[in-house]
C-alpha atoms as a PDB file:
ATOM      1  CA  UNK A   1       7.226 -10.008  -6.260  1.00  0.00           C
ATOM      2  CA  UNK A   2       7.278 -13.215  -8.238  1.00  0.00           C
ATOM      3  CA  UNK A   3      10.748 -14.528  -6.459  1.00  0.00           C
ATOM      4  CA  UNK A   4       9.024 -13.499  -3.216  1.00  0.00           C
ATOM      5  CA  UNK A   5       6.079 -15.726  -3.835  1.00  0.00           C
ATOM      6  CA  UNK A   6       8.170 -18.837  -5.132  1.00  0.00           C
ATOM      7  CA  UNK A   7      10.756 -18.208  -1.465  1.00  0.00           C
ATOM      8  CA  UNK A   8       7.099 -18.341   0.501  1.00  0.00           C
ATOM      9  CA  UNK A   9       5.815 -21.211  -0.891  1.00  0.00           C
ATOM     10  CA  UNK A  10       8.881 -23.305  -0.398  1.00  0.00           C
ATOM     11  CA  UNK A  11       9.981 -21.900   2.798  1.00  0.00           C
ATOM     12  CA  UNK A  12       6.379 -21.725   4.185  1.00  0.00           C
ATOM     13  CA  UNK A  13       4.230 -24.287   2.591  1.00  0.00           C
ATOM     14  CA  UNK A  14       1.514 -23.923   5.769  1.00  0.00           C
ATOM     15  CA  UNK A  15       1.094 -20.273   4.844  1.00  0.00           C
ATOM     16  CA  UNK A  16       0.508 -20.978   0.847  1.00  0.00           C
ATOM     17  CA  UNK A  17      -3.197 -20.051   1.013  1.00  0.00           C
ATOM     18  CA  UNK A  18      -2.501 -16.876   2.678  1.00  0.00           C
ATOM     19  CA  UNK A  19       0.194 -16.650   0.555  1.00  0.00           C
ATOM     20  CA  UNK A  20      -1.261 -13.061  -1.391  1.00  0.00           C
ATOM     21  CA  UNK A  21      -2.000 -11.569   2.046  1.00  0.00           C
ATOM     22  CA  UNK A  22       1.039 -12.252   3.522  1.00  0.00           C
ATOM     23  CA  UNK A  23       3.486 -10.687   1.044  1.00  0.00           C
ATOM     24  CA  UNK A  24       3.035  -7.290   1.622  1.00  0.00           C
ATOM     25  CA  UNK A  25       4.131  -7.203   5.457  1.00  0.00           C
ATOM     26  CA  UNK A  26       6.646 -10.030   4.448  1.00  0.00           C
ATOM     27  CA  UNK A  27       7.907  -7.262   1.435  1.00  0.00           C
ATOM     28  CA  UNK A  28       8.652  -4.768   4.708  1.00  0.00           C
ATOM     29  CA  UNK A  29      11.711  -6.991   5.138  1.00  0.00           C
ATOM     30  CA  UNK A  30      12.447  -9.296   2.243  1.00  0.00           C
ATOM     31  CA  UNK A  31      11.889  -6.844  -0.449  1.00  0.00           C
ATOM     32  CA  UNK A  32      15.143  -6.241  -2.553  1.00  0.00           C
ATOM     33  CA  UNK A  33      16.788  -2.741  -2.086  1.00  0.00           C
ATOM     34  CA  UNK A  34      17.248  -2.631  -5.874  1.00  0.00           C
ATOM     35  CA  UNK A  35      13.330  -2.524  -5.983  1.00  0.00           C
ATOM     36  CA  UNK A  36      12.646   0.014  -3.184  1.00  0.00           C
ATOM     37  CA  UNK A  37      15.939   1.810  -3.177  1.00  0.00           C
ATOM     38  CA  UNK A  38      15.941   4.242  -6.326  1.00  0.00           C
ATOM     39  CA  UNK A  39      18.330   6.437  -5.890  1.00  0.00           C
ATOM     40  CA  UNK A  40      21.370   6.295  -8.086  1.00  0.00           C
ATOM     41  CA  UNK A  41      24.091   7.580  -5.642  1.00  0.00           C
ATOM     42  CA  UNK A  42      28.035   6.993  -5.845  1.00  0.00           C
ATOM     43  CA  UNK A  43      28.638   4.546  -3.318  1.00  0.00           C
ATOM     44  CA  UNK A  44      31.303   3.497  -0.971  1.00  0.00           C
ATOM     45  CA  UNK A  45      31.312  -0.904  -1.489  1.00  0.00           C
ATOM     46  CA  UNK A  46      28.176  -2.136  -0.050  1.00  0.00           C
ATOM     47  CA  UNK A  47      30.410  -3.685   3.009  1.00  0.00           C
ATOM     48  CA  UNK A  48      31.895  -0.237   3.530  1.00  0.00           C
ATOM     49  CA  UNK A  49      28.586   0.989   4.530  1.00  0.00           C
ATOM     50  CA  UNK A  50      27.635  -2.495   6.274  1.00  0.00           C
ATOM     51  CA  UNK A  51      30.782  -2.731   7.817  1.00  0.00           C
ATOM     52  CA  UNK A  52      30.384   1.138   9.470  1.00  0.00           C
ATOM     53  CA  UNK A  53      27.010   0.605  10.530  1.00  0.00           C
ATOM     54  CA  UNK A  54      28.152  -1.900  12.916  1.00  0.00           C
ATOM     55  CA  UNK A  55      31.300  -0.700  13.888  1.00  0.00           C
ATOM     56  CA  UNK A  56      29.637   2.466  14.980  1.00  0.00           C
ATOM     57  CA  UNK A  57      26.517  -0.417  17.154  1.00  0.00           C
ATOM     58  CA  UNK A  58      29.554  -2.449  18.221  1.00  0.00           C
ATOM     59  CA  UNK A  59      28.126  -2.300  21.959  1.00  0.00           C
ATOM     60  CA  UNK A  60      25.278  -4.135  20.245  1.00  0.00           C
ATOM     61  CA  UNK A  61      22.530  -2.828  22.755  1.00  0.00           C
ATOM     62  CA  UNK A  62      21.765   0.600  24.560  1.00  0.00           C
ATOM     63  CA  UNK A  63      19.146   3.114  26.005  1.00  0.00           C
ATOM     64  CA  UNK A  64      17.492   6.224  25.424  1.00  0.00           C
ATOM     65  CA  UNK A  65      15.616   8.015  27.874  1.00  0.00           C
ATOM     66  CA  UNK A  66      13.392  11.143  26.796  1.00  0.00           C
ATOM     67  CA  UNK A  67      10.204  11.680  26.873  1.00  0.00           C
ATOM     68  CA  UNK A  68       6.754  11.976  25.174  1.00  0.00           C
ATOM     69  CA  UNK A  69       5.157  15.143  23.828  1.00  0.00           C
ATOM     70  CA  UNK A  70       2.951  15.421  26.821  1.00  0.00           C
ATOM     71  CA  UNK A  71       6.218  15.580  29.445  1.00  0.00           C
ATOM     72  CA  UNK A  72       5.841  11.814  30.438  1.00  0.00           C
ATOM     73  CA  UNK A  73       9.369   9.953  30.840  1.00  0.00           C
ATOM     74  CA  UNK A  74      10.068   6.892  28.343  1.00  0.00           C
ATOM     75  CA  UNK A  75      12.536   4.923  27.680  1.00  0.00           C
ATOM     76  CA  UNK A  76      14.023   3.638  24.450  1.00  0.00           C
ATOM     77  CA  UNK A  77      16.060   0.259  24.197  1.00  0.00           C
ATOM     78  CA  UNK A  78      18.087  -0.581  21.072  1.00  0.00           C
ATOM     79  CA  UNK A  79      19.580  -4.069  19.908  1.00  0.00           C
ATOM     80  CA  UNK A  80      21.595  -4.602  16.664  1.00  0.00           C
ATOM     81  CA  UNK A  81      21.031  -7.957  15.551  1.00  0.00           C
ATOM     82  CA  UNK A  82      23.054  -9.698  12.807  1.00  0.00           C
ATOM     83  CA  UNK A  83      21.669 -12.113   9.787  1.00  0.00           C
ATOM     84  CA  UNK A  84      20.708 -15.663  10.602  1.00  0.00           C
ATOM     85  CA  UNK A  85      21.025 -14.944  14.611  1.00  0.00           C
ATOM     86  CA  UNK A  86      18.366 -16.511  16.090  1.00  0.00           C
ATOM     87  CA  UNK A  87      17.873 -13.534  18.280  1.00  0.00           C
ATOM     88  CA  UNK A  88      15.995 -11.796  14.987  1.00  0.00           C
ATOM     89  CA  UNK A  89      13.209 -14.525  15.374  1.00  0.00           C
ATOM     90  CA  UNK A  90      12.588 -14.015  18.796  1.00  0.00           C
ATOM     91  CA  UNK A  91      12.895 -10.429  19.140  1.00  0.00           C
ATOM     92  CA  UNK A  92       9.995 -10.377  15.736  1.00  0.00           C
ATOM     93  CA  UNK A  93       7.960 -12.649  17.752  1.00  0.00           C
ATOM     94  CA  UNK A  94       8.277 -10.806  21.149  1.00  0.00           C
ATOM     95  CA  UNK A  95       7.091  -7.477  19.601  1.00  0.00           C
ATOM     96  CA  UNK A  96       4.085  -9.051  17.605  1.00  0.00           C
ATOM     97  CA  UNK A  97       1.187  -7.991  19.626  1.00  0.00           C
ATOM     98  CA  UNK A  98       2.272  -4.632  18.900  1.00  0.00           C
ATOM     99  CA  UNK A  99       2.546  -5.260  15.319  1.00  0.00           C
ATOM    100  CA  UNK A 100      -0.797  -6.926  15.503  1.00  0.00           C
ATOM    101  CA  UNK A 101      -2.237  -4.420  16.864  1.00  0.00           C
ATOM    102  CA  UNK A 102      -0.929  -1.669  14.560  1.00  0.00           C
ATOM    103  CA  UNK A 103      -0.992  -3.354  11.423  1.00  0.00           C
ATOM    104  CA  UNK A 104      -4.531  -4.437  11.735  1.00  0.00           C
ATOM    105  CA  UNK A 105      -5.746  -0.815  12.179  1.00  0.00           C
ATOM    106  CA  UNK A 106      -4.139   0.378   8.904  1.00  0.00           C
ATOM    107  CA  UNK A 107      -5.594  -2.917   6.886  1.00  0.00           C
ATOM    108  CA  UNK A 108      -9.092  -2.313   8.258  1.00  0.00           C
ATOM    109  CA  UNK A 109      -9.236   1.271   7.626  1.00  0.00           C
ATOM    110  CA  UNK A 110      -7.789   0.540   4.189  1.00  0.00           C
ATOM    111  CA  UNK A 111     -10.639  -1.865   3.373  1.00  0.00           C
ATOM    112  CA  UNK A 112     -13.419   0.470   4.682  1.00  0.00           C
ATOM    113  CA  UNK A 113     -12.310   3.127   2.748  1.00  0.00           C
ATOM    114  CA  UNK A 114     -11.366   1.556  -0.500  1.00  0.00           C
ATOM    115  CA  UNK A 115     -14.055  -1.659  -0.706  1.00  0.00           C
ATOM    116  CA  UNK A 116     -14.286  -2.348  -3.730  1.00  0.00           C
ATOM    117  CA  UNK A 117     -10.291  -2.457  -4.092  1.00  0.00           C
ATOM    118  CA  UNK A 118     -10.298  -5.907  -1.375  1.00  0.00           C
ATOM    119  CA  UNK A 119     -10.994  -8.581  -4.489  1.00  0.00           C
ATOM    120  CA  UNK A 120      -7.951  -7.483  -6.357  1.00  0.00           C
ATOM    121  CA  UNK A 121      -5.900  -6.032  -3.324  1.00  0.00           C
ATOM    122  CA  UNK A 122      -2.651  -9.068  -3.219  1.00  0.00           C
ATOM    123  CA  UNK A 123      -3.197  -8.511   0.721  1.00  0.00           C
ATOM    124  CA  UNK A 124      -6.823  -8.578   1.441  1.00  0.00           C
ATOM    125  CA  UNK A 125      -7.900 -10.786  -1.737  1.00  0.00           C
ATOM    126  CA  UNK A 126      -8.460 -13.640   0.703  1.00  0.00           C
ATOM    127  CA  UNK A 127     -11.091 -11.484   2.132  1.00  0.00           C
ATOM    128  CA  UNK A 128     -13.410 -10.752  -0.706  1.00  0.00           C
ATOM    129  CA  UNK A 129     -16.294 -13.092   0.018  1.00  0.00           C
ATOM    130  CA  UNK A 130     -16.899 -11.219   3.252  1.00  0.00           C
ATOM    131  CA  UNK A 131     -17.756  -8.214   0.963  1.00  0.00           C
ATOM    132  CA  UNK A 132     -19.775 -10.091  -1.773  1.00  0.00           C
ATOM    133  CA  UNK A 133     -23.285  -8.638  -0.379  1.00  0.00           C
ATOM    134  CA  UNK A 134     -21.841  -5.194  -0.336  1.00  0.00           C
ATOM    135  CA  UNK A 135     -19.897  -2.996   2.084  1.00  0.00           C
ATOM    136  CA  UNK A 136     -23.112  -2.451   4.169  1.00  0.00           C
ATOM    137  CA  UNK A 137     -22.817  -6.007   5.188  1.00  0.00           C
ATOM    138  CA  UNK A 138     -19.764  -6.190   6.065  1.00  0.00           C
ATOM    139  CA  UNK A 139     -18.962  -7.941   9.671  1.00  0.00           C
ATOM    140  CA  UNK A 140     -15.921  -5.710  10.405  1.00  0.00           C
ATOM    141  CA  UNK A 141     -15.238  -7.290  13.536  1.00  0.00           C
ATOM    142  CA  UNK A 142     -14.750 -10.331  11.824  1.00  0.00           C
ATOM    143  CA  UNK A 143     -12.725  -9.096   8.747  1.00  0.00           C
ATOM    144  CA  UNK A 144     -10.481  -7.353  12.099  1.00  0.00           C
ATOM    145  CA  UNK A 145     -10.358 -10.719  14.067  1.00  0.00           C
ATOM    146  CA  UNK A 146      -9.364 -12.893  10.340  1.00  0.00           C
ATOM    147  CA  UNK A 147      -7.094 -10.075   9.948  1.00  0.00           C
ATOM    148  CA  UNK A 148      -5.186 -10.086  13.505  1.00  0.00           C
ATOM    149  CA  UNK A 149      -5.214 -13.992  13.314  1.00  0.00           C
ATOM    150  CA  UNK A 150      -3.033 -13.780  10.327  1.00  0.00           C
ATOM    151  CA  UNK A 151      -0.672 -11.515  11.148  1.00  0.00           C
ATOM    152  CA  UNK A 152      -0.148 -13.203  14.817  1.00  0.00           C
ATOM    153  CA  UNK A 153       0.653 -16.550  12.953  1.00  0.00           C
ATOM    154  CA  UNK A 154       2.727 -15.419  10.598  1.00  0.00           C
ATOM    155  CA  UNK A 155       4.839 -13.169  12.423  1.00  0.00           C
ATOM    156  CA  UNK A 156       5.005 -16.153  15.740  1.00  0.00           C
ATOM    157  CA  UNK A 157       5.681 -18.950  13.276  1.00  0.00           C
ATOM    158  CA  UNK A 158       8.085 -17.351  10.757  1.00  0.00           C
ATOM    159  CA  UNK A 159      11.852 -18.506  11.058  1.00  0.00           C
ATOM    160  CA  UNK A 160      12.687 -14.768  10.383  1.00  0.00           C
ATOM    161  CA  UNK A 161      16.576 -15.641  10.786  1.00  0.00           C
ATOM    162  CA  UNK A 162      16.436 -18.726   8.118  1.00  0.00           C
ATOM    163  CA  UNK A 163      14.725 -15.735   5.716  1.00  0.00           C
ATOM    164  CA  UNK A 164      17.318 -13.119   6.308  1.00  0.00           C
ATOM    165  CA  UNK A 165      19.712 -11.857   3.706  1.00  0.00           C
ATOM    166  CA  UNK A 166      22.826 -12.545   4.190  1.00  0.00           C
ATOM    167  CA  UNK A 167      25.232 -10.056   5.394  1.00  0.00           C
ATOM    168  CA  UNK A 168      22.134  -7.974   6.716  1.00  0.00           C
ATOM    169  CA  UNK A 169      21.489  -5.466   9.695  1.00  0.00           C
ATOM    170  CA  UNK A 170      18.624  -5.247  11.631  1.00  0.00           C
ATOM    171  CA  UNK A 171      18.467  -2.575  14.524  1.00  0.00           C
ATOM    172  CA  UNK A 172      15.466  -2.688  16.827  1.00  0.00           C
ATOM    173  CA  UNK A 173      14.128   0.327  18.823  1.00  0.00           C
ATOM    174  CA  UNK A 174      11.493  -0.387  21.210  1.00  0.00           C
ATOM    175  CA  UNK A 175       9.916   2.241  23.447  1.00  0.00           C
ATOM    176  CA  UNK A 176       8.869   1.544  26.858  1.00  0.00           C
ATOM    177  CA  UNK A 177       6.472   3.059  29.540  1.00  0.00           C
ATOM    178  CA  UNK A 178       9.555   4.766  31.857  1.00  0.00           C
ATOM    179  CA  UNK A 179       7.652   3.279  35.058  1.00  0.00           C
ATOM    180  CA  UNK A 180       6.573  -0.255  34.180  1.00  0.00           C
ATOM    181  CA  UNK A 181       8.865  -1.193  30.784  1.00  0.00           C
ATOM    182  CA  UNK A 182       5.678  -1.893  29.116  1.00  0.00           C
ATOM    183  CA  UNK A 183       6.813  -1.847  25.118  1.00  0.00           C
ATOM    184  CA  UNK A 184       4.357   0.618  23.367  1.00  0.00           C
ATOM    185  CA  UNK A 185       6.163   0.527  20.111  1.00  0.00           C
ATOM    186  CA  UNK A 186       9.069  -0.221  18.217  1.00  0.00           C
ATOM    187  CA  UNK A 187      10.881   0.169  15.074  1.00  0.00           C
ATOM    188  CA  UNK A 188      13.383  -2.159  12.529  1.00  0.00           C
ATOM    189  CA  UNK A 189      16.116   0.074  10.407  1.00  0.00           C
ATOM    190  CA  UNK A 190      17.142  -2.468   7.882  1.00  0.00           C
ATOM    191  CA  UNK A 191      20.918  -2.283   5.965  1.00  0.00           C
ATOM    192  CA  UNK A 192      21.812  -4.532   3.411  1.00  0.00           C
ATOM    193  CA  UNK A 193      24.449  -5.283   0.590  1.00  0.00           C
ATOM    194  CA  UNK A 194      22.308  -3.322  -1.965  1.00  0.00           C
ATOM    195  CA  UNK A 195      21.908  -0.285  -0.074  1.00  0.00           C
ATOM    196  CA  UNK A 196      24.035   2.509  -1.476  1.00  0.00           C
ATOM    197  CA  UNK A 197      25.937   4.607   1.331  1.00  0.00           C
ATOM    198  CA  UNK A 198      23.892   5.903   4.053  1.00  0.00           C
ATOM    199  CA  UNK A 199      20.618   4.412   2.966  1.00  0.00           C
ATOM    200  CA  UNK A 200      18.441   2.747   5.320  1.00  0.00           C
ATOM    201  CA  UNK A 201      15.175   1.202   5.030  1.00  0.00           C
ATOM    202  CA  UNK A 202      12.211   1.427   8.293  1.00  0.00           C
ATOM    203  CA  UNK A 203      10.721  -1.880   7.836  1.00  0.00           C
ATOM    204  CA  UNK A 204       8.679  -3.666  10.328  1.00  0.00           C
ATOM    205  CA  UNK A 205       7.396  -0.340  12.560  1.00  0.00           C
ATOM    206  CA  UNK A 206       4.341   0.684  14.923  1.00  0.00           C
ATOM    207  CA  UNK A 207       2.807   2.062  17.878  1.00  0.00           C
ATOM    208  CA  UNK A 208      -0.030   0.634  20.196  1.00  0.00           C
ATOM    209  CA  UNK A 209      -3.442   2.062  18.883  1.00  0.00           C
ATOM    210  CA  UNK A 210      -3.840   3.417  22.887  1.00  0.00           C
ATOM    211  CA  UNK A 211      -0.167   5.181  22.440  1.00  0.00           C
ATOM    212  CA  UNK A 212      -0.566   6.764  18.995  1.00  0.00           C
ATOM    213  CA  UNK A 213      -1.304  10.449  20.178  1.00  0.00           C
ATOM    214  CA  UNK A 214       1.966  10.719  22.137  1.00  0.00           C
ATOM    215  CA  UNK A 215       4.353  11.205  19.530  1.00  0.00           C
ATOM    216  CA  UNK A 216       6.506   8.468  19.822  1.00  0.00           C
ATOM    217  CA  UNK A 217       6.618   7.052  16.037  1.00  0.00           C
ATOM    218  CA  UNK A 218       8.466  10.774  15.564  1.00  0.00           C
ATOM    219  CA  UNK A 219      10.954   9.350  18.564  1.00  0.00           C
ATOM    220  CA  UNK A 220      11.441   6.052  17.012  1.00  0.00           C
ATOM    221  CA  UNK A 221      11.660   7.184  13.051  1.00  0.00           C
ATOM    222  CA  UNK A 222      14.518  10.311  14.774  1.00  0.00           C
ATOM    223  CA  UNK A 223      16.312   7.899  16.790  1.00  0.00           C
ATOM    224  CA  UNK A 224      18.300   5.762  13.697  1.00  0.00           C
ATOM    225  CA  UNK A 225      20.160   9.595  13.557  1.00  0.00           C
ATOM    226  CA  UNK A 226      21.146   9.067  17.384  1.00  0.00           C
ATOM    227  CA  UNK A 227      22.406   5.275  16.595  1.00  0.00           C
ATOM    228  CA  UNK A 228      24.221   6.456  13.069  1.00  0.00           C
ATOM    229  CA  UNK A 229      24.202  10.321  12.296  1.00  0.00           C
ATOM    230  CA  UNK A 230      25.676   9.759   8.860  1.00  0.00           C
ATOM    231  CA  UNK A 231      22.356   8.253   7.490  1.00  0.00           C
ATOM    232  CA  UNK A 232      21.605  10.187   4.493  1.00  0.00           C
ATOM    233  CA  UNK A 233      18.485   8.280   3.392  1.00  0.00           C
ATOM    234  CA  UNK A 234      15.184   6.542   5.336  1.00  0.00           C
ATOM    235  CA  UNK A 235      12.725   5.263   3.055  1.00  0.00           C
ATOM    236  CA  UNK A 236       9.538   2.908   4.031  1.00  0.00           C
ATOM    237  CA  UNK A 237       6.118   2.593   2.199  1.00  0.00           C
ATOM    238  CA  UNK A 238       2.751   2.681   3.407  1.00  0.00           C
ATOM    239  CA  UNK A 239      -1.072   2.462   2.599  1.00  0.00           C
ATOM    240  CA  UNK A 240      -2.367   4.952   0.559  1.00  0.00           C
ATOM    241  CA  UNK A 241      -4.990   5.424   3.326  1.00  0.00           C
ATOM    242  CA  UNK A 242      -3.133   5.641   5.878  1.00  0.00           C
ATOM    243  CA  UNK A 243      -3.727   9.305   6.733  1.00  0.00           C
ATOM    244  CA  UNK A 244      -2.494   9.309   9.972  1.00  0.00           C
ATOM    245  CA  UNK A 245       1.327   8.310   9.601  1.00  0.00           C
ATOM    246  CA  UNK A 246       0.836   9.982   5.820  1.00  0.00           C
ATOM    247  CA  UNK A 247       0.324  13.559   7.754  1.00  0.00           C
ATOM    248  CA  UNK A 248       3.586  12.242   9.965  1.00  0.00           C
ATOM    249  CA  UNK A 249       6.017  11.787   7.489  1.00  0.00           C
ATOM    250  CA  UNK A 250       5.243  14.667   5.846  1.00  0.00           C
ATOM    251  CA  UNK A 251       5.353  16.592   8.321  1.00  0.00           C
ATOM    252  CA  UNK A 252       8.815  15.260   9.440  1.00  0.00           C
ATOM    253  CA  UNK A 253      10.150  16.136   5.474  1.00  0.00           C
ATOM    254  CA  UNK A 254       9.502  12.509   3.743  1.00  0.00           C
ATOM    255  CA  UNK A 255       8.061  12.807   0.002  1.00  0.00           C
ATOM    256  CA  UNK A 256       7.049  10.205  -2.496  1.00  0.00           C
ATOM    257  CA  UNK A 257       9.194   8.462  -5.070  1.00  0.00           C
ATOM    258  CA  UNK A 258       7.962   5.419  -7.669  1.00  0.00           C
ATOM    259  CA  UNK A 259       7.185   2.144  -5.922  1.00  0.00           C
ATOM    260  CA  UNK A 260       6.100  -1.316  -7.321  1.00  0.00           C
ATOM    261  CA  UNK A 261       3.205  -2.195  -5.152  1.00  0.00           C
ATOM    262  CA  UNK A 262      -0.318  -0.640  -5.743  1.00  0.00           C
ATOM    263  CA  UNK A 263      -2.420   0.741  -3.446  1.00  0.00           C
ATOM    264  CA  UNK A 264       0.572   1.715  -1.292  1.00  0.00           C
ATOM    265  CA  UNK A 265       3.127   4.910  -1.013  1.00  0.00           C
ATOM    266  CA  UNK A 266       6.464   4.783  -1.337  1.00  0.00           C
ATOM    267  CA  UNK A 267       8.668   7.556   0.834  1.00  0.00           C
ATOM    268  CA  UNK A 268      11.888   8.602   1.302  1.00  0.00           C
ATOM    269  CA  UNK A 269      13.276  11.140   4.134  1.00  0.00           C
ATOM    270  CA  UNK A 270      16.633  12.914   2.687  1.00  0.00           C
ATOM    271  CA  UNK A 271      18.723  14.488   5.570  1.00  0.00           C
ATOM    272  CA  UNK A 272      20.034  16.976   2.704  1.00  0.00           C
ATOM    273  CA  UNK A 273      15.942  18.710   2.385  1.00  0.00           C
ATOM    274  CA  UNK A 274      15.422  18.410   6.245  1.00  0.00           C
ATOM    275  CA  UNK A 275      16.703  18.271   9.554  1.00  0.00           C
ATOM    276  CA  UNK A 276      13.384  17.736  11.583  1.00  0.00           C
ATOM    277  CA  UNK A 277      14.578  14.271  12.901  1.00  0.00           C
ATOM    278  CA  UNK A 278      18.056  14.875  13.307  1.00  0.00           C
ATOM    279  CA  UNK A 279      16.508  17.430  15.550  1.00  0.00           C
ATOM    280  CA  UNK A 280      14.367  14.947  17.092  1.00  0.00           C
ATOM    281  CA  UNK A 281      16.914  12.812  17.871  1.00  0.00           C
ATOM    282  CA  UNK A 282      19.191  15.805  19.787  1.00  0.00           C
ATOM    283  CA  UNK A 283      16.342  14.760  22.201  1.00  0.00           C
ATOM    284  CA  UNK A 284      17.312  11.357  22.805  1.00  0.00           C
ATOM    285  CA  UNK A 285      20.292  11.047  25.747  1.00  0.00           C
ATOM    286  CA  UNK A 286      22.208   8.375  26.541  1.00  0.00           C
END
């Protein structure tokens, strides 16, 4: 977390007094594998696996069409992009409101249920003299508006290609209403040199609060089996509060393992222990 701090402040010297609330969503992508990745697997080289993953997206783009637990056609739009393309900035940017939108719900929630963890929190610290007086004054409209104001400017003004790893893989999903190609959500599957064979991380990921009871995170999460059925590992973390994508995972087969950051989960999905998404992702047609 340290080395992540000293790479903000020099690549990002605007953001260095948000600096403690930024690191978390920054740690969804720039987080090393040899801190989130645990597992102690024989591996092909790193470039083995890097190398298959895109041979097997060589087409670099594609569709999915299926549709949403209520019966309603969507469609799902994949891109690979490569490190340092400055595609990966504008396709971060272009998906923010969604990000927005989804992040700020989970941080709010967090903060309402766990108050008195804000002051020490290294997201919401910023925050704590808007909960001095207590939690019953608390203006949570404007802890939600300094919240979505932060996360728009960091994720619009970030060079995300300059802060890439080298060597890494990003693969987008985005779904989309089937009749206007409104994007409702979207997920990143991140490979990199430190990743053991089939491993895969689900980084930057969410669903519009208005599209969250349709099942589509299920549809995104599934659909990195449809792009590369070998993957033998997903892992992500999330807020400890977070009951609603907490009840997901688990109920797709994810379970905890040790992570570094407090007041957050740490979970991996092992297609060994369950097939639930590689079912999912049957679903998916090309």
């Amino acid at each position: 977390m340290k080395k992540l701090t000293v790479f903000f402040e020099k690549m990002y010297p605007r953001f260095t007094k948000h600096i403690t609330y930024l690191l978390p969503l920054a740690a969804f992508i720039f987080l090393e594998g040899k801190e989130m990745d645990n597992h102690k697997e024989a591996q092909k080289t790193s470039f083995d696996w890097l190398t298959y993953a895109k041979e097997i997206t060589a087409s670099k783009t594609g569709t999915f069409s299926t549709k949403d637990k209520f019966g309603v056609p969507i469609v799902m739009e994949w891109e690979r992009i490569d490190w340092q393309s400055p595609r990966l900035t504008e396709k971060i940017k272009s998906l923010s409101e969604i990000l927005v939108q989804a992040y700020a719900q989970v941080e709010v929630e967090f903060a309402q249920k766990l108050p008195d963890a804000v002051p020490n929190d290294f997201m919401l610290k910023s925050l704590a003299p808007l909960f001095e007086q207590g939690i019953e004054k608390v203006d949570w409209k404007i802890v939600e508006e300094k919240i979505k104001a932060t996360l728009q400017q960091f994720l619009t003004t970030t060079d995300w290609a300059k802060s890439s790893g080298a060597n890494d893989v990003h693969l987008f999903i985005v779904v989309k209403d089937n009749q206007t190609g409104t994007p409702l959500g979207l997920i990143q599957f991140l490979i990199t040199p430190e990743y053991t064979e089939g491993n895969v991380k689900a980084a930057l990921y969410g669903v519009m609060p208005t599209s969250q009871q349709r099942g589509l995170e299920e549809l995104l999460m599934s659909s990195i089996f449809k792009l590369i059925p070998e993957i033998k590992r997903i892992f992500l973390h999330t807020r400890i509060t977070n009951e609603h994508a907490l009840n997901g995972y688990r109920t797709w087969g994810f379970t905890q393992f040790p992570g570094p950051l407090a007041n957050w989960i740490d979970l991996e999905y092992l297609a060994e222990r369950s097939d639930i998404l590689q079912k999912t992702a049957e679903t998916l047609i090309d």
